[in-house]
Protein backbone atom coordinates (compact mmCIF):
# COMPACT_ATOMS: atom_id res chain seq x y z
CA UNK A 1 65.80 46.41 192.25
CA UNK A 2 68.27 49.45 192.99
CA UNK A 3 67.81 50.44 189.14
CA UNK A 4 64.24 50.22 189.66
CA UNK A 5 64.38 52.41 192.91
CA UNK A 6 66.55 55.00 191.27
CA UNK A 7 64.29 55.35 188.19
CA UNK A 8 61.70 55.94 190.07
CA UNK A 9 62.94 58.60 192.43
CA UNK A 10 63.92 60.18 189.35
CA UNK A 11 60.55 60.38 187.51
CA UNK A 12 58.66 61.44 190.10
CA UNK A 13 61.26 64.67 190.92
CA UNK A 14 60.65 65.34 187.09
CA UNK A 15 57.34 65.87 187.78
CA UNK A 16 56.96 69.08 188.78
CA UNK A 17 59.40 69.98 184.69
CA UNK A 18 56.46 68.21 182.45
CA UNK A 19 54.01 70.30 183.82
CA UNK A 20 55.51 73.44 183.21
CA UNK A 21 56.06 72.14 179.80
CA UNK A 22 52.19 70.91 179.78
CA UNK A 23 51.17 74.74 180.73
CA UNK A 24 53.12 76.40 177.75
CA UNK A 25 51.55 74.28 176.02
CA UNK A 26 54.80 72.56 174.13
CA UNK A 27 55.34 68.82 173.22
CA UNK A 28 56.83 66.05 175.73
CA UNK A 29 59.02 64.58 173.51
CA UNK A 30 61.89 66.78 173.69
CA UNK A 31 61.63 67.03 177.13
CA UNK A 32 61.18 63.25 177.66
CA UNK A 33 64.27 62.69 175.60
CA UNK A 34 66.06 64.90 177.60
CA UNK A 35 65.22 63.51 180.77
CA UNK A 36 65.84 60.18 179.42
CA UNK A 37 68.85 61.20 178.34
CA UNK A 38 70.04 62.53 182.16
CA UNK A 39 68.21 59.40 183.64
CA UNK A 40 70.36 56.97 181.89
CA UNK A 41 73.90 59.60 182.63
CA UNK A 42 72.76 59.07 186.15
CA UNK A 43 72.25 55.46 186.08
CA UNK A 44 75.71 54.76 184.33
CA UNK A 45 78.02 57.07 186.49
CA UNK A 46 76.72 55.42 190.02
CA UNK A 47 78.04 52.73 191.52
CA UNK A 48 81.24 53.19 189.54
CA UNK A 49 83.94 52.14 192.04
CA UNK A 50 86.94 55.09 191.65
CA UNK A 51 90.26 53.59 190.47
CA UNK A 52 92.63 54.49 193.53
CA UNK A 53 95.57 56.95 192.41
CA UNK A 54 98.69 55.47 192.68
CA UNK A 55 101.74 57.02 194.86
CA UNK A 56 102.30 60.13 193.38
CA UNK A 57 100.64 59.11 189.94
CA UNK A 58 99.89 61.93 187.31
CA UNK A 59 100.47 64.50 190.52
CA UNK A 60 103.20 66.93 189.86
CA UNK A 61 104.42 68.46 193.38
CA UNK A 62 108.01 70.21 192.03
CA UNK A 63 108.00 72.95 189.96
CA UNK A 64 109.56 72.31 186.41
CA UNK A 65 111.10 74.60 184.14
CA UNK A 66 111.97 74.71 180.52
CA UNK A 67 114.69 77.23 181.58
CA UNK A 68 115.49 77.77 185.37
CA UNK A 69 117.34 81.02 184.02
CA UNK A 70 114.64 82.03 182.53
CA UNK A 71 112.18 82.08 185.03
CA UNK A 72 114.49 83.38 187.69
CA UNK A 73 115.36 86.52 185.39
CA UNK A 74 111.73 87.13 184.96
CA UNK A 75 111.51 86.95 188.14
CA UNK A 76 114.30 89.32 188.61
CA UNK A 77 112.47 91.87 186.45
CA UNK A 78 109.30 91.43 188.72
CA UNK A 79 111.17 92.56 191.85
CA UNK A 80 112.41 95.03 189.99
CA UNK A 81 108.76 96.61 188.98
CA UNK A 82 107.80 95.84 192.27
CA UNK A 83 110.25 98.07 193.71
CA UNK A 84 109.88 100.87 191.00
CA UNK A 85 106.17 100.57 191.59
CA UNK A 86 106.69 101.11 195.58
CA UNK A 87 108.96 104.63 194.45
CA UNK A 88 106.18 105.53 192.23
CA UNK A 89 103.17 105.70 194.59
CA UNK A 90 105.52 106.96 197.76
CA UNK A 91 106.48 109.72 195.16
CA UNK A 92 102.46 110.07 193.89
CA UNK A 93 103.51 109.14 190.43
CA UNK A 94 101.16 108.87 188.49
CA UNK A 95 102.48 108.15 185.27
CA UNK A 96 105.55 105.74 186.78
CA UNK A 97 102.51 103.77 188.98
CA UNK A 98 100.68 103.24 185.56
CA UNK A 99 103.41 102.06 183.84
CA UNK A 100 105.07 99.43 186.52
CA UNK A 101 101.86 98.43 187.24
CA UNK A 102 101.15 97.58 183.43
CA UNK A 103 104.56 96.02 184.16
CA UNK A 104 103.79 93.60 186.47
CA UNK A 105 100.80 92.56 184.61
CA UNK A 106 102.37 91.62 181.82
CA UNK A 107 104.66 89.51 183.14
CA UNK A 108 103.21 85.96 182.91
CA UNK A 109 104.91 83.24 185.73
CA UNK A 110 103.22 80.31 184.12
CA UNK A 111 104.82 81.53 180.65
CA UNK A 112 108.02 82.10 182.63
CA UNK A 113 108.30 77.85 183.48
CA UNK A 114 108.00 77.15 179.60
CA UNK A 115 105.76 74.62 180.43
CA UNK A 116 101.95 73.94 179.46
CA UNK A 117 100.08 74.83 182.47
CA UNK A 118 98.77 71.08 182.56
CA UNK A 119 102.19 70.61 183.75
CA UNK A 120 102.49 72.49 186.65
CA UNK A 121 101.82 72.07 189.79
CA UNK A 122 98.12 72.92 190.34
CA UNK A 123 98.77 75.02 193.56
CA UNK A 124 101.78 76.57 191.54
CA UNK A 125 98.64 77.49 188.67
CA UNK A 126 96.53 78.80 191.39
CA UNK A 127 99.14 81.08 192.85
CA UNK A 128 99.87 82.84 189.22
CA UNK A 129 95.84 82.87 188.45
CA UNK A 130 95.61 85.20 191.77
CA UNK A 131 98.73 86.89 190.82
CA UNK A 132 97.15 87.81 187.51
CA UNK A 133 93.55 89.00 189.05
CA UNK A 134 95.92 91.41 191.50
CA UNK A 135 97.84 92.74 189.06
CA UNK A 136 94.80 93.68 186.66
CA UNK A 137 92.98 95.19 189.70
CA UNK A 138 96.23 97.41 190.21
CA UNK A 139 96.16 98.48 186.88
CA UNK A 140 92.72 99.63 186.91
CA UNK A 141 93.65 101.38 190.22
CA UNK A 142 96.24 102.87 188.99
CA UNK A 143 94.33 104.30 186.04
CA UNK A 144 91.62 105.65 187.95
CA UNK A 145 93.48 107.67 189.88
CA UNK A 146 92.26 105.82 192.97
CA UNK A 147 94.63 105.82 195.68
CA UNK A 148 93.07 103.40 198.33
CA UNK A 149 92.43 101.02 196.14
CA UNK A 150 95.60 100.95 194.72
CA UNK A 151 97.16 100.79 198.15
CA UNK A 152 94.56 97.75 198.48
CA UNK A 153 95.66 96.17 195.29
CA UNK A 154 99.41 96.82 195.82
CA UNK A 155 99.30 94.69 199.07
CA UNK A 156 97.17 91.78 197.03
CA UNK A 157 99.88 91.80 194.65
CA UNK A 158 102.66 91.43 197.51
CA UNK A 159 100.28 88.77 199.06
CA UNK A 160 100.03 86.65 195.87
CA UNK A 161 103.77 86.64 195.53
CA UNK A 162 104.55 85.65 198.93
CA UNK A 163 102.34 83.21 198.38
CA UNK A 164 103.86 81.60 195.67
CA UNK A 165 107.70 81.99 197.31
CA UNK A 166 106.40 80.28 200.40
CA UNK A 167 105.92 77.58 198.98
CA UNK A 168 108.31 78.00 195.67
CA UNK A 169 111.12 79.90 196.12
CA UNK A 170 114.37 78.33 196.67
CA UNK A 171 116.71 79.77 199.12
């Protein structure tokens, strides 16, 4: 009955897809075996019951290194652009502001854990991903010559760390 019901809610939302096929003038087949093929998708993924997730099962909360050194040096070096990067702009650098910022966007935290970024924590992945998109928008700020918007980006980039330390950084 409920297969039945579901079939035929289906076909008659279709409707409205066969007869734009029927006014260009093109054959039904494809699109019936298409729609077939979506119909029976449909019909096999609902009423699945989800499996419950254990306790803490295939979630990773801590972050894991490869090499705690490691990442804190790079991390190190990323204060220290930072910082050089602050000198450069209050000076109007241009040439220093290019360079740190290139800098900072080279440096890679997820690359940093030596771990596959399946591994990670998936706020932890999030974090670097908006660390990344800061970084390249300071770049291109920097290169353009555009001083708001770097100002803009620079304060993105600060916000994406802090981010990440709030939540990461070990006292």
């Amino acid at each position: 009955m409920i297969e039945f019901w579901k079939q035929n809610i289906i076909s008659k939302n279709l409707g409205p897809f066969k007869s734009v096929l029927l006014i260009h003038k093109k054959s039904l087949l494809p699109a019936n075996v298409i729609i077939m093929a979506f119909m029976l998708l449909f019909v096999l993924s609902c009423g699945k019951a989800e499996k419950p997730v254990s306790e803490g099962e295939g979630i990773v909360t801590e972050l894991e290194f490869e090499s705690k050194m490691r990442f804190r040096l790079d991390m190190k070096d990323l204060e220290v652009y930072y910082d050089d990067l602050a000198v450069a702009i209050r000076r109007q650098n241009w040439d220093g502001i290019q360079k740190h910022a290139m800098q900072l966007n080279k440096m890679l935290p997820i690359v940093s854990t030596g771990r596959k970024m399946e591994e990670l924590p998936k706020d932890f992945v999030t974090f670097d991903s908006e660390y990344q998109l800061s970084t390249l928008k300071l770049v291109e700020a920097a290169e353009a010559g555009e001083v708001d918007q770097l100002n803009i980006e620079y304060e993105n980039v600060k916000q994406a760390c802090d981010n990440c330390h709030r939540r990461y950084k070990e006292e």
